[in-house]
Protein backbone atom coordinates (compact mmCIF):
# COMPACT_ATOMS: atom_id res chain seq x y z
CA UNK A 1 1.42 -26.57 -12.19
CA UNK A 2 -1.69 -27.53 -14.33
CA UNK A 3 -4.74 -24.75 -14.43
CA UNK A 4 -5.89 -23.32 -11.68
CA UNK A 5 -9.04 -24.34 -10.11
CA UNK A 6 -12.78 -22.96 -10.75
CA UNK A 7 -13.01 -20.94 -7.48
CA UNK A 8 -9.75 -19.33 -8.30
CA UNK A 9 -10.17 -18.42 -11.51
CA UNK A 10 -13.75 -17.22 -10.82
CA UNK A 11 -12.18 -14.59 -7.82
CA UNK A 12 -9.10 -13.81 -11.32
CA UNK A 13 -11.82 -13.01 -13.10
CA UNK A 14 -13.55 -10.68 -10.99
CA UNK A 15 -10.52 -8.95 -10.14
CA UNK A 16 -9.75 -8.83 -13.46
CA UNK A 17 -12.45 -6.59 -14.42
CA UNK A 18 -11.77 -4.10 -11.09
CA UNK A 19 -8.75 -3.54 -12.25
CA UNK A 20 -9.44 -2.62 -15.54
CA UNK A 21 -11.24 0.04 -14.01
CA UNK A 22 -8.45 0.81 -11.76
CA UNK A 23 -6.10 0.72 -14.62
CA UNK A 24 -8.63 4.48 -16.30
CA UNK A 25 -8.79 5.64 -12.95
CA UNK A 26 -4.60 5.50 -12.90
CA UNK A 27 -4.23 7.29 -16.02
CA UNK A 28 -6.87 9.93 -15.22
CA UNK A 29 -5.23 10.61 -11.95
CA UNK A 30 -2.95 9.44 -9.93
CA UNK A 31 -0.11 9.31 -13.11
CA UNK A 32 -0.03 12.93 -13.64
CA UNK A 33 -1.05 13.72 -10.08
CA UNK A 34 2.50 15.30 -9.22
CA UNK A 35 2.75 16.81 -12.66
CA UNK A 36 -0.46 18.47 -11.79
CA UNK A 37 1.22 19.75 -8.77
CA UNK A 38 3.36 21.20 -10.49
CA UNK A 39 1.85 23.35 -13.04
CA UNK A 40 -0.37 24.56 -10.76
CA UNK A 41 2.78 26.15 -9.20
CA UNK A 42 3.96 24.12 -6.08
CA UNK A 43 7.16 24.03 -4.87
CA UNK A 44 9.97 21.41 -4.30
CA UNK A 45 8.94 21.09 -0.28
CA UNK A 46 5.17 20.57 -1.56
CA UNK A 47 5.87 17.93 -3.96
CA UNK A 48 8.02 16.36 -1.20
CA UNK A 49 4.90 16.81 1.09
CA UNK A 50 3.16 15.17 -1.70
CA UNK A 51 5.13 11.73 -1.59
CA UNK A 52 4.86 12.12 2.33
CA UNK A 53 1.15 12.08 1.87
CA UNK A 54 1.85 8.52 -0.13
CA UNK A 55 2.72 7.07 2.90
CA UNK A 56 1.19 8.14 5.90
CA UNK A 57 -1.83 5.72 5.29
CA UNK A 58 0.82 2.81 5.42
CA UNK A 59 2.13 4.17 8.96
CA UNK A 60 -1.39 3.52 10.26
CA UNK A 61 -1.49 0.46 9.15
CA UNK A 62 -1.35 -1.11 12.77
CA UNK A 63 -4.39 0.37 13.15
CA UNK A 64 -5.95 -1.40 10.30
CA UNK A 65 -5.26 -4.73 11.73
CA UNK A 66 -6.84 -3.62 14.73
CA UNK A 67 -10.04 -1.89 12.91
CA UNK A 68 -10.48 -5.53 10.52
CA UNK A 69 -10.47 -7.55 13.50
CA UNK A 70 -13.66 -6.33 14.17
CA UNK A 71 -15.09 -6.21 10.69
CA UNK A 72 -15.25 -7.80 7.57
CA UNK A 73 -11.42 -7.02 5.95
CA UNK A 74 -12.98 -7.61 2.18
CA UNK A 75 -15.92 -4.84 2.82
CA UNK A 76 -13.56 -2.57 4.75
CA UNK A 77 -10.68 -2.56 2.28
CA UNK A 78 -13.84 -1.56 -0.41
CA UNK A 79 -15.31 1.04 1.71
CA UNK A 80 -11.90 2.38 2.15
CA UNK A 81 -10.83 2.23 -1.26
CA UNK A 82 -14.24 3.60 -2.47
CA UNK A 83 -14.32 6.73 -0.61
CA UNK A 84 -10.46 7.55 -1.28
CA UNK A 85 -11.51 7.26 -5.02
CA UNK A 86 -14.66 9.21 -4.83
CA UNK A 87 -13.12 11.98 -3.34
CA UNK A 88 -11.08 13.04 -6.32
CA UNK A 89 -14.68 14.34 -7.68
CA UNK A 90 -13.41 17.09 -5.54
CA UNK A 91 -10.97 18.12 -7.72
CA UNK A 92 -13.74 19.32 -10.33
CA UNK A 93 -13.12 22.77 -8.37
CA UNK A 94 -9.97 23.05 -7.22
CA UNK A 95 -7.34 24.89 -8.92
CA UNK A 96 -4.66 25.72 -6.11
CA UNK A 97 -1.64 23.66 -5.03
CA UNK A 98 -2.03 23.68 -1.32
CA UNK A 99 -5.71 22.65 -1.91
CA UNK A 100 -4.93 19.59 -4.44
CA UNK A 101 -2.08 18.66 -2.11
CA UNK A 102 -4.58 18.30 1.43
CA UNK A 103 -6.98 16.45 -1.15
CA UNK A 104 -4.26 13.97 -1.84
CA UNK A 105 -3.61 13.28 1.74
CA UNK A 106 -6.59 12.72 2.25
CA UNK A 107 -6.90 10.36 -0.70
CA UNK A 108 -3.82 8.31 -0.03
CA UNK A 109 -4.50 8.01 3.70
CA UNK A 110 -7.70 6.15 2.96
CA UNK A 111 -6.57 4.19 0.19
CA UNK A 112 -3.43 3.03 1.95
CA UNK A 113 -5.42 2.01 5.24
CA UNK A 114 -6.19 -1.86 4.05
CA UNK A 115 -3.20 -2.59 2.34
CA UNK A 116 -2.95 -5.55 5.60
CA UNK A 117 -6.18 -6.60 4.82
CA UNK A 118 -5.68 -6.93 1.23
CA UNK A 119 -2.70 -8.75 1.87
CA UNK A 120 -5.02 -11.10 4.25
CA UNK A 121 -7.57 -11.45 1.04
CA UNK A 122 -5.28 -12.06 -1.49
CA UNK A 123 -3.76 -15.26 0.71
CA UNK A 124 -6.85 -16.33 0.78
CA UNK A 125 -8.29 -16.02 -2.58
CA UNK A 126 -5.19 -16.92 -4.41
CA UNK A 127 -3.67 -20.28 -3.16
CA UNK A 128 0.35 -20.00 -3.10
CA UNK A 129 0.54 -22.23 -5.86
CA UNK A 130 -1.04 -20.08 -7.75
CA UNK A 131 -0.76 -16.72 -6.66
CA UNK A 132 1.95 -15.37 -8.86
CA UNK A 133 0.22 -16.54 -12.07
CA UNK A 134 -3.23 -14.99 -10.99
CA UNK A 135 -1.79 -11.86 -9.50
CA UNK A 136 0.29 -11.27 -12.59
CA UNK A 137 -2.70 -11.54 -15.13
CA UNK A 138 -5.02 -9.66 -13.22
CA UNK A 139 -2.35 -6.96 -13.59
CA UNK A 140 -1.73 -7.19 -17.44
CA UNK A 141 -4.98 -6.90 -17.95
CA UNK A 142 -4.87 -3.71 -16.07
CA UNK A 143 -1.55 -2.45 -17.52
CA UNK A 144 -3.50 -2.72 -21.11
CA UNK A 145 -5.92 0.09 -20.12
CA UNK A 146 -2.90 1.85 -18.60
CA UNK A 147 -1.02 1.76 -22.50
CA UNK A 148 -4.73 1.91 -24.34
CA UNK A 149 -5.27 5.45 -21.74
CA UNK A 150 -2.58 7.04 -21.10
CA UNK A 151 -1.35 9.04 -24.26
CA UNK A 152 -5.47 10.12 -24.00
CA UNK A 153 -5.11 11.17 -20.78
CA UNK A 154 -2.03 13.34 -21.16
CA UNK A 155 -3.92 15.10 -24.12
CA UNK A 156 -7.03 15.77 -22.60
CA UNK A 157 -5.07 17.32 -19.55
CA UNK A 158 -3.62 19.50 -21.90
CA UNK A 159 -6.85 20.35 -23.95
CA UNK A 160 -9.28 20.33 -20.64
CA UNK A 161 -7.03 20.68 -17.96
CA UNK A 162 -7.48 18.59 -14.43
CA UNK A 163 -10.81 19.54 -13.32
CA UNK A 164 -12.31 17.95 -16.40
CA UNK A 165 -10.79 14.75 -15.97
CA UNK A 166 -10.18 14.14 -12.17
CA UNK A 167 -13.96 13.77 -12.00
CA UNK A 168 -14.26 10.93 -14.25
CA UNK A 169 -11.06 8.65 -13.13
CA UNK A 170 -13.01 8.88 -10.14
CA UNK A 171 -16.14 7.19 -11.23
CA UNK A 172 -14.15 4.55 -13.01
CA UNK A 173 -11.77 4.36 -9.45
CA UNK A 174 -15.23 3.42 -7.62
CA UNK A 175 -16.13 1.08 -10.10
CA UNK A 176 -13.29 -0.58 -9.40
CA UNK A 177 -13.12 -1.16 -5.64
CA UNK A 178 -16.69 -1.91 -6.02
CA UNK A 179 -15.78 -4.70 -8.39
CA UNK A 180 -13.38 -6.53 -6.52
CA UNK A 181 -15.85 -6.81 -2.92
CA UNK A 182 -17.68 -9.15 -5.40
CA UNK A 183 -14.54 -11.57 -4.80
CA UNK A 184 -15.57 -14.58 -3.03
CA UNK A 185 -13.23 -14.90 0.19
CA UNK A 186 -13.00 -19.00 1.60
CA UNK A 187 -14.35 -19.13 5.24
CA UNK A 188 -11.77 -19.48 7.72
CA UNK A 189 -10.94 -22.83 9.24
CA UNK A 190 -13.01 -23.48 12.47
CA UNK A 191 -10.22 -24.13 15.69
CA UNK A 192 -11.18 -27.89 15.30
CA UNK A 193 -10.89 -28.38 11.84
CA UNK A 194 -9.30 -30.90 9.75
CA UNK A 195 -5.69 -30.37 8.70
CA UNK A 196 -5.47 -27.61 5.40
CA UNK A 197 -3.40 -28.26 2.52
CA UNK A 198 0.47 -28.08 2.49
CA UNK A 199 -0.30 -24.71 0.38
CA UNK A 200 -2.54 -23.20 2.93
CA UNK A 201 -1.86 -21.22 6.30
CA UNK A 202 -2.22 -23.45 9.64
CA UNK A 203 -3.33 -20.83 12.71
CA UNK A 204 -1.21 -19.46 14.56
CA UNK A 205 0.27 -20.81 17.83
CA UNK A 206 -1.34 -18.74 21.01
CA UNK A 207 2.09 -18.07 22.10
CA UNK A 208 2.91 -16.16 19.12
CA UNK A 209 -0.15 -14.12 18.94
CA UNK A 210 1.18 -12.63 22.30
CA UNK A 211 4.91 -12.01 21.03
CA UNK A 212 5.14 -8.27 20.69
CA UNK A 213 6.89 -6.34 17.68
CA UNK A 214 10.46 -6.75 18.84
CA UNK A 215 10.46 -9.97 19.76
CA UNK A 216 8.79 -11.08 16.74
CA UNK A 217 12.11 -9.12 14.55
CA UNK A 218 14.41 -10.91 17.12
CA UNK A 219 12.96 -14.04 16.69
CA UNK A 220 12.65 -13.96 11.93
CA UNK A 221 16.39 -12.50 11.34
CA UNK A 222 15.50 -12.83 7.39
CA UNK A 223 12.63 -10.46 8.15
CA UNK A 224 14.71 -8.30 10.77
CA UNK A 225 16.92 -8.17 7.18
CA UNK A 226 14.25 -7.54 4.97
CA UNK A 227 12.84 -4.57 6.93
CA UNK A 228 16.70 -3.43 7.11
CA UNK A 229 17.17 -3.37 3.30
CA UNK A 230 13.52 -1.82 2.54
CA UNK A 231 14.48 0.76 4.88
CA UNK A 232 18.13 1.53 2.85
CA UNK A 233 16.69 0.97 -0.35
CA UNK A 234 13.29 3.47 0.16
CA UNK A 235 15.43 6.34 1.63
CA UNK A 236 17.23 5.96 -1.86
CA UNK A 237 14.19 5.58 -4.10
CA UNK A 238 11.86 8.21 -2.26
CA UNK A 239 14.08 10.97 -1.97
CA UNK A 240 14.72 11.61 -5.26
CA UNK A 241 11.02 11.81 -6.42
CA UNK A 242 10.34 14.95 -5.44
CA UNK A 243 12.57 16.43 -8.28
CA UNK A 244 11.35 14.41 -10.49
CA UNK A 245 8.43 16.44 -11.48
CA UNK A 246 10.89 19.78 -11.29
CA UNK A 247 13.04 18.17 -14.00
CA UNK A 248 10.22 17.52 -15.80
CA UNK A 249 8.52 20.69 -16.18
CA UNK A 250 11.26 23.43 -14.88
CA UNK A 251 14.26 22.02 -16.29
CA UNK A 252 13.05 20.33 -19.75
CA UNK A 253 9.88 22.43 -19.83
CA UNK A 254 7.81 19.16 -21.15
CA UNK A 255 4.03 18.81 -22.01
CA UNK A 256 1.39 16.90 -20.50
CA UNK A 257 1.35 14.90 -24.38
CA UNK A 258 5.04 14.42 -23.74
CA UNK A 259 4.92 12.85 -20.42
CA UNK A 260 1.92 10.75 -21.74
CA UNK A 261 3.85 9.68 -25.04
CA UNK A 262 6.83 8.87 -22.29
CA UNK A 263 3.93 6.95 -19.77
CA UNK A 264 3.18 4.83 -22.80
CA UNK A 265 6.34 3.39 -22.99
CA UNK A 266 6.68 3.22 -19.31
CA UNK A 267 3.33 1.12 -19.62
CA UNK A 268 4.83 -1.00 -22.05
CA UNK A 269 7.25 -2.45 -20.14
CA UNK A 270 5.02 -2.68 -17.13
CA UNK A 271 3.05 -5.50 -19.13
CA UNK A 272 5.88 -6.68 -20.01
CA UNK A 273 7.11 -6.72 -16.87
CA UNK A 274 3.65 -8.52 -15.45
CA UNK A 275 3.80 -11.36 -18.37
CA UNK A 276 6.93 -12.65 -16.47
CA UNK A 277 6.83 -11.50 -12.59
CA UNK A 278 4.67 -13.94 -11.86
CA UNK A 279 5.93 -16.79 -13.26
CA UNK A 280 9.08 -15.68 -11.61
CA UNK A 281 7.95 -14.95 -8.12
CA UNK A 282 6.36 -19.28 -8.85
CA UNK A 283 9.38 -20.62 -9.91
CA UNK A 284 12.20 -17.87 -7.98
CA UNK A 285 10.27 -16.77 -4.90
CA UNK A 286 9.68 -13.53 -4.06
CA UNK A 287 12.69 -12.09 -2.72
CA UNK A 288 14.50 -13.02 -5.76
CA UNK A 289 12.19 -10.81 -7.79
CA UNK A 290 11.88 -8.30 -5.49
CA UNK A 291 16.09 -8.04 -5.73
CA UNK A 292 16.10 -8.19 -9.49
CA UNK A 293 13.74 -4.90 -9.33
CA UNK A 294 15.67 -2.92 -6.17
CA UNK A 295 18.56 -3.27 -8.82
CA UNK A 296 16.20 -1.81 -11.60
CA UNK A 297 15.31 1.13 -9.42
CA UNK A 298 19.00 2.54 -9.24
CA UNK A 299 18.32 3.30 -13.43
CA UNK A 300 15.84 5.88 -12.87
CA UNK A 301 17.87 8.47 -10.29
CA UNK A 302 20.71 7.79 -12.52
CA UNK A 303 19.02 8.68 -15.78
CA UNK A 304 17.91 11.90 -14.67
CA UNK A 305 21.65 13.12 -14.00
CA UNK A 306 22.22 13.34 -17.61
CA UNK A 307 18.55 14.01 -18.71
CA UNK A 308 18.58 16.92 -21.63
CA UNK A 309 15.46 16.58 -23.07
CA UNK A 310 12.26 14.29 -23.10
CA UNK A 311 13.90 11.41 -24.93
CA UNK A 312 16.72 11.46 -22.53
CA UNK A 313 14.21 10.24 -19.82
CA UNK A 314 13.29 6.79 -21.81
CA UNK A 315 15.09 4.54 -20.06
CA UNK A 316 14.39 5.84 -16.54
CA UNK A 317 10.71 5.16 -17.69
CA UNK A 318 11.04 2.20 -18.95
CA UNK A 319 12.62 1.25 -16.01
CA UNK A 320 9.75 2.24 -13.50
CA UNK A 321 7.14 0.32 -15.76
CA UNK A 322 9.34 -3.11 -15.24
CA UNK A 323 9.56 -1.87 -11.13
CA UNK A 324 5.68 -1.13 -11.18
CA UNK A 325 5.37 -4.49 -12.01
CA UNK A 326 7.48 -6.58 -10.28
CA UNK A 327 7.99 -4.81 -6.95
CA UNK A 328 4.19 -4.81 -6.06
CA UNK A 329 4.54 -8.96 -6.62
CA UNK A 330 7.70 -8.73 -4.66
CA UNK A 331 7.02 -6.97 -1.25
CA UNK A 332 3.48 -8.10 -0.76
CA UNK A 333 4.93 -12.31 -1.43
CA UNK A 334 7.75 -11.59 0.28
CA UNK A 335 5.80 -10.48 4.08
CA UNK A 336 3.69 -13.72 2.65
CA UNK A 337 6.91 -15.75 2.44
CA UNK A 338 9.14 -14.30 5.62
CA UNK A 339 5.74 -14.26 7.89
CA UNK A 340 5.00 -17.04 10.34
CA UNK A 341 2.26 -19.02 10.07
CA UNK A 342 -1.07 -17.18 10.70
CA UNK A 343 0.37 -14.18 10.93
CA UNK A 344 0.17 -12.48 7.66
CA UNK A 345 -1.38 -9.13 8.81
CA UNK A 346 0.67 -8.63 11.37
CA UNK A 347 3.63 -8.68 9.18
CA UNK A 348 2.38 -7.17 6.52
CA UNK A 349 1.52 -4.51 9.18
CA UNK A 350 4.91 -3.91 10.07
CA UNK A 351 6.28 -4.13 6.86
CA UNK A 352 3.61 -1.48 5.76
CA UNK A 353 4.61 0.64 9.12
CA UNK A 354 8.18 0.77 8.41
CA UNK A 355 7.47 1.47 4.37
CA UNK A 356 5.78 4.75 5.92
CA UNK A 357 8.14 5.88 8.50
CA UNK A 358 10.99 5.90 5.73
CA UNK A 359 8.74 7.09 3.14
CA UNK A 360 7.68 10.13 5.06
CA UNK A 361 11.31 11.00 5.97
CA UNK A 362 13.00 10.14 2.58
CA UNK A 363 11.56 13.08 0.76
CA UNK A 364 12.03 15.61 3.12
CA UNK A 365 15.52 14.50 2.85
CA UNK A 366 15.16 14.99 -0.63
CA UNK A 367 13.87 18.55 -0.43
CA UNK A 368 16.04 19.69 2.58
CA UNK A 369 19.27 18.99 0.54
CA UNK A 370 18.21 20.86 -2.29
CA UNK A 371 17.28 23.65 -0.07
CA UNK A 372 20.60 23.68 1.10
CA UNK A 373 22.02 24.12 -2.29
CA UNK A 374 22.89 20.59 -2.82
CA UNK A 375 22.55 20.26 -6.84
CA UNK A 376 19.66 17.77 -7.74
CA UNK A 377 22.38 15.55 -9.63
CA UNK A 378 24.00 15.12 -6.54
CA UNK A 379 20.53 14.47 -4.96
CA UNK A 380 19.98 11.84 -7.57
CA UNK A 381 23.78 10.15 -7.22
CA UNK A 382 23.29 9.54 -3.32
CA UNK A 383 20.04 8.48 -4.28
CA UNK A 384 21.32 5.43 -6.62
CA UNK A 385 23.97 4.67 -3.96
CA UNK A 386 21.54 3.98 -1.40
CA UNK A 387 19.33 1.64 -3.80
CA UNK A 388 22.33 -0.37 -4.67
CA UNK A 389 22.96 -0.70 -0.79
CA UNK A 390 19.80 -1.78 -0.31
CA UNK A 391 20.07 -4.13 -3.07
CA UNK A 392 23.15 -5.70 -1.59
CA UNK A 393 21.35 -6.33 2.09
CA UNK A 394 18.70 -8.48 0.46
CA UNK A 395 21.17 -10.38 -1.21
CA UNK A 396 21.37 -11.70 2.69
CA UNK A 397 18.21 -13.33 2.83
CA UNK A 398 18.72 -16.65 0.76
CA UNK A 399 15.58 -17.70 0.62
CA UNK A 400 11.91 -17.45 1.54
CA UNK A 401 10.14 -19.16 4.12
């Protein structure tokens, strides 16, 4: 494919450095965020509350598309992004799990609330061509201060606790979102313009614009699928995370060092994982690599069935490093690949929408059956069963659009 042109590599580059301050305001945060949680004494049904809180900014993602048509989407997805990240500062005095847990919601609803937009800015910015390689390297250069940070982070939470450290990854977590609105986004095409490149996005037809949710599932049956097999899939993935954290601390009693020494290998395999996603998603398409990971995902209920102790967890953590990767590059391509033309946010939107509505449900789910006396390895067995379904209903959609 040759090397990518100067404008592109100029907007890499500049990404590149936002999300190595993304990658220290992950570590400091959002990584042991549940753990957190959970020393500070909440319950199953709060941790559950806490992956519902993950996903209610996606569910308003509608209203995102309808908020950037009236703005900028680069400076609203940074003003967004900024104040979800600054907020954390708040947890310099917070030490009670109901607290921490409304602080969160707040956090994710604001930091989910562009995830349209970004998808509009990254088609723009990053030419298909060459998407997958700059996406990917942007990301391993992140995932490096994710391996560099993390076994730090785990021991300063143990030495200084979270309101020490919460503070800081949320300078570095403004840093970052104020990095990337230095990006340099093309101007749109005027209606009259000259035909674009076979690579770029021709406008919409006006009849389309009008087509209303339904119809536009009715009318993209490899999207109607897609949305079908996310759907499957998430209620599988989401439900078990809850108990993750429980296992961690109740059941194997482990130590923020431990679960740090565990998130470095985790973050091994997630630059791994970046060094060949991309050139993947290039030469596979996205769906492909999105199925590859969906298949991954089933490791990590099943490893904590037989968990007995901290090392017993590696290869679920492994695992979600490869997924962290790959499944970011996957879904966000693959509402790039399945969308019509000129309609990017508006899939993305309803992608984002149904992400949310399943993601909110899944982990009550989770909690409800373990309320009920349901062991948590049968929690985590139904769990991988709907993952591999899911994985079988994208193997329905041959290929991207």
């Amino acid at each position: 494919m040759g090397p990518m042109p100067e404008p592109v590599r100029d907007n890499a580059r500049v990404d590149l450095v936002g999300a190595m301050f993304y990658g220290v305001f992950f570590t400091g945060s959002l990584a042991f965020l549940p753990v957190i949680l959970r020393r500070l004494g909440a319950s199953a049904d709060q941790l559950a509350l806490y992956v519902i809180f993950t996903y209610v900014g996606q569910l308003l993602s509608p209203l995102s598309v309808a908020l950037v048509r009236r703005r900028d989407p680069l400076r609203f997805s940074v003003l967004c992004w900024a104040l979800a990240r600054a907020s954390l500062v708040l947890g310099a005095v917070i030490a009670d799990a109901w607290w921490l847990l409304a602080l969160a919601a707040l956090y994710w609803v604001l930091e989910m609330l562009p995830a349209p937009a970004y998808a509009g800015i990254v088609q723009q910015i990053y030419p298909a061509r060459y998407r997958g390689r700059a996406m990917s390297g942007v990301r391993v250069g992140m995932v490096v201060v994710v391996l560099a940070t993390t076994p730090l982070a785990g021991w300063l939470l143990d030495q200084l606790g979270h309101q020490a450290l919460l503070p800081v990854a949320a300078l570095f977590g403004v840093l970052s979102s104020l990095t990337f609105g230095r990006v340099r986004v093309p101007a749109a095409d005027p209606p009259d313009a000259a035909p674009r490149a076979p690579d770029a996005e021709p406008d919409a037809r006006p009849a389309a614009q009008r087509r209303g949710v339904l119809d536009l599932i009715r009318s993209n049956r490899p999207f109607a699928i897609y949305l079908a097999a996310m759907t499957v899939y998430g209620l599988g993935g989401v439900m078990a995370l809850p108990l993750y954290p429980v296992v961690q601390v109740t059941r194997l009693g482990l130590s923020y060092t431990e679960i740090g020494v565990l998130g470095l290998a985790q973050s091994a395999t997630w630059l791994l994982g970046f060094l060949y996603w991309g050139r993947l998603l290039d030469r596979r398409g996205a769906v492909w690599v999105l199925r590859v990971n969906m298949g991954l995902a089933a490791l990590v209920p099943l490893t904590y069935i037989f968990a007995g102790n901290a090392w017993a967890l590696l290869p679920a953590f492994l695992a979600q490093g490869l997924i962290q990767g790959g499944f970011e590059l996957g879904v966000t391509n693959t509402a790039i690949g399945l969308a019509e033309r000129g309609r990017v946010m508006e899939y993305t939107a309803l992608q984002t929408a149904v992400i949310g509505l399943r993601g909110m449900a899944a982990p009550l789910i989770g909690a409800a059956l373990l309320g009920a006396g349901t062991p948590d390895t049968t929690v985590f067995g139904l769990s991988v069963a709907l993952v591999l379904a899911g994985w079988v209903m994208m193997g329905y959609i041959r290929s991207d659009r």
